[in-house]
C-alpha atoms as a PDB file:
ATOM      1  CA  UNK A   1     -29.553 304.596 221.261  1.00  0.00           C
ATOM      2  CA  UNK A   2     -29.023 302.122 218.594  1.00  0.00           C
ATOM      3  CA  UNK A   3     -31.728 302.226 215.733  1.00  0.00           C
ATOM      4  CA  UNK A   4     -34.227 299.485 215.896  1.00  0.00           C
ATOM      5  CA  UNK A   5     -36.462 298.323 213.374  1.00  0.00           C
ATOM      6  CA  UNK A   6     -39.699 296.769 213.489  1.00  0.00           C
ATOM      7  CA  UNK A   7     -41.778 294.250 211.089  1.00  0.00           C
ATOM      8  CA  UNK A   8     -45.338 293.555 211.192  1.00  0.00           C
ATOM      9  CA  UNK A   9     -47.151 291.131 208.749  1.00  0.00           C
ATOM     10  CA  UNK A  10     -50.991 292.070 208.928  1.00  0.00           C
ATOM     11  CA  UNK A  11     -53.615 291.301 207.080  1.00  0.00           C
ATOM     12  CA  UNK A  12     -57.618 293.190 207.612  1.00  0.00           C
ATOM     13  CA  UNK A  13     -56.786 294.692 211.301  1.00  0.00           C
ATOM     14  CA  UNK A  14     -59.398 297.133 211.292  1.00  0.00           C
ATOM     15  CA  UNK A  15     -58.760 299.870 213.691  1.00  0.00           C
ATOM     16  CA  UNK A  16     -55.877 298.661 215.307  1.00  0.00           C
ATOM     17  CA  UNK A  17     -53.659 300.302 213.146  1.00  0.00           C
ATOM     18  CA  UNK A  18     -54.591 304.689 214.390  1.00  0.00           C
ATOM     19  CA  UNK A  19     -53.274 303.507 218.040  1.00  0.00           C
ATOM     20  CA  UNK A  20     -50.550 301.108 217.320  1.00  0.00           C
ATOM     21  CA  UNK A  21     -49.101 303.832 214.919  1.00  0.00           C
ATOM     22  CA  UNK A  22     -49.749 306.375 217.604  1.00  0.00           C
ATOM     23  CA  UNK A  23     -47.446 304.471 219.850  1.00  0.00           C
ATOM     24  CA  UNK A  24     -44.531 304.431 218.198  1.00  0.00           C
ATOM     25  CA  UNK A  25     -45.013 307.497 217.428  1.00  0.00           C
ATOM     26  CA  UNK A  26     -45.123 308.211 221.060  1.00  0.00           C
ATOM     27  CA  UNK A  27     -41.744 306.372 222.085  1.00  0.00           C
ATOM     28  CA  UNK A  28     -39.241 309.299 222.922  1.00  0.00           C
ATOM     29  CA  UNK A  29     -35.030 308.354 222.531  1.00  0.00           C
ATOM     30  CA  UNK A  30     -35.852 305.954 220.046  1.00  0.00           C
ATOM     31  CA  UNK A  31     -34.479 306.182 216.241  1.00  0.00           C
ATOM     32  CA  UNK A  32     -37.158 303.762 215.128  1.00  0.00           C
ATOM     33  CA  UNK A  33     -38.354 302.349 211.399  1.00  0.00           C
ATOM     34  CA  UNK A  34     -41.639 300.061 210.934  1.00  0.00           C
ATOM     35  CA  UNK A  35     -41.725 298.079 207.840  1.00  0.00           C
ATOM     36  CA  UNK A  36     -45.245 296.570 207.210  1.00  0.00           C
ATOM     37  CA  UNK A  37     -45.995 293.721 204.692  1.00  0.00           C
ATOM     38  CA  UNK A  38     -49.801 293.789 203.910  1.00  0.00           C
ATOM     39  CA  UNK A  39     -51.347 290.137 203.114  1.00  0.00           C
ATOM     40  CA  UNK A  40     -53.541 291.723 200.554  1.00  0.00           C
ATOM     41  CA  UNK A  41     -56.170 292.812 203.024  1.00  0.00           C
ATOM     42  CA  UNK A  42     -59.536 293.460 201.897  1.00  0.00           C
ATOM     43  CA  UNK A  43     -61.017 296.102 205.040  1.00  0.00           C
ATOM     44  CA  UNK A  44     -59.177 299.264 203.652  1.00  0.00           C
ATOM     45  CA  UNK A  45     -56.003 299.470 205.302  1.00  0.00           C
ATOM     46  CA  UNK A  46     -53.959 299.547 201.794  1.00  0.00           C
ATOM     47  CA  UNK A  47     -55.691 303.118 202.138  1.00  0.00           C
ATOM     48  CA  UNK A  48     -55.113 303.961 205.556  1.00  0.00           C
ATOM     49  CA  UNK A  49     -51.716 302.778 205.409  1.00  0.00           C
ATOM     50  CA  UNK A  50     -50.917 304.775 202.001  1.00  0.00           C
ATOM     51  CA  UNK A  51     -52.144 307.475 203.760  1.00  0.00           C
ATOM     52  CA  UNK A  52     -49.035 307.447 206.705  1.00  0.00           C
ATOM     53  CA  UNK A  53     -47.412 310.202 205.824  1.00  0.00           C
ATOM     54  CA  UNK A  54     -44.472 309.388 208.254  1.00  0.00           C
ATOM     55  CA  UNK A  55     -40.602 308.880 206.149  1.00  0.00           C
ATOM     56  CA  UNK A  56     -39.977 305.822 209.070  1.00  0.00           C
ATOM     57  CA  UNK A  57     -42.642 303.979 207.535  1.00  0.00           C
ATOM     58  CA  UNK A  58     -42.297 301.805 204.818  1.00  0.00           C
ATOM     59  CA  UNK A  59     -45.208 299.786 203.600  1.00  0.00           C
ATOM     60  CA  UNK A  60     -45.136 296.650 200.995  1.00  0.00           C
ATOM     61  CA  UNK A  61     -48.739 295.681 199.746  1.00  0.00           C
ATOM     62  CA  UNK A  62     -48.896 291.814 198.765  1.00  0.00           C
ATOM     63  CA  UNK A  63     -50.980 290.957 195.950  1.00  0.00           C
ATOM     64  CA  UNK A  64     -51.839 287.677 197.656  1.00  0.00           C
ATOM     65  CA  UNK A  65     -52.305 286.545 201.574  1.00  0.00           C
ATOM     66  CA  UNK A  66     -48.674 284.941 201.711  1.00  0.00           C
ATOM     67  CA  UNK A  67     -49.531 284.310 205.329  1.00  0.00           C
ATOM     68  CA  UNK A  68     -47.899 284.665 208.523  1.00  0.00           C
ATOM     69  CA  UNK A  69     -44.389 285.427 209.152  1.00  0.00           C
END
């Protein structure tokens, strides 16, 4: 399977992030890597996300909300 990569602009999603991340993480046959741009959220998930200790993850914190996509 070809390797697919995924991008997700968020910014303060609460608790979505513990099952969306256990999702992926879920997928079986698939040579996946997430890239996530963080709008400068303000709820903690610059914390939660530095805490993914997972090599397919790759996280870029935005000083600023840049907004969407």
């Amino acid at each position: 399977m070809a390797p697919i990569a995924l991008v997700t602009v968020t910014y303060n999603p609460g608790a979505v992030w513990a099952p969306f991340l256990a999702c992926l993480e879920a997928q079986q046959g698939a040579d996946w890597h997430l890239y996530v741009i963080d709008n400068a959220s303000r709820d903690g998930t610059a914390e939660t996300l530095a805490a993914i200790d997972d090599p397919r993850v790759t996280v870029i914190q935005n000083a600023d909300n840049l907004g969407v996509a």
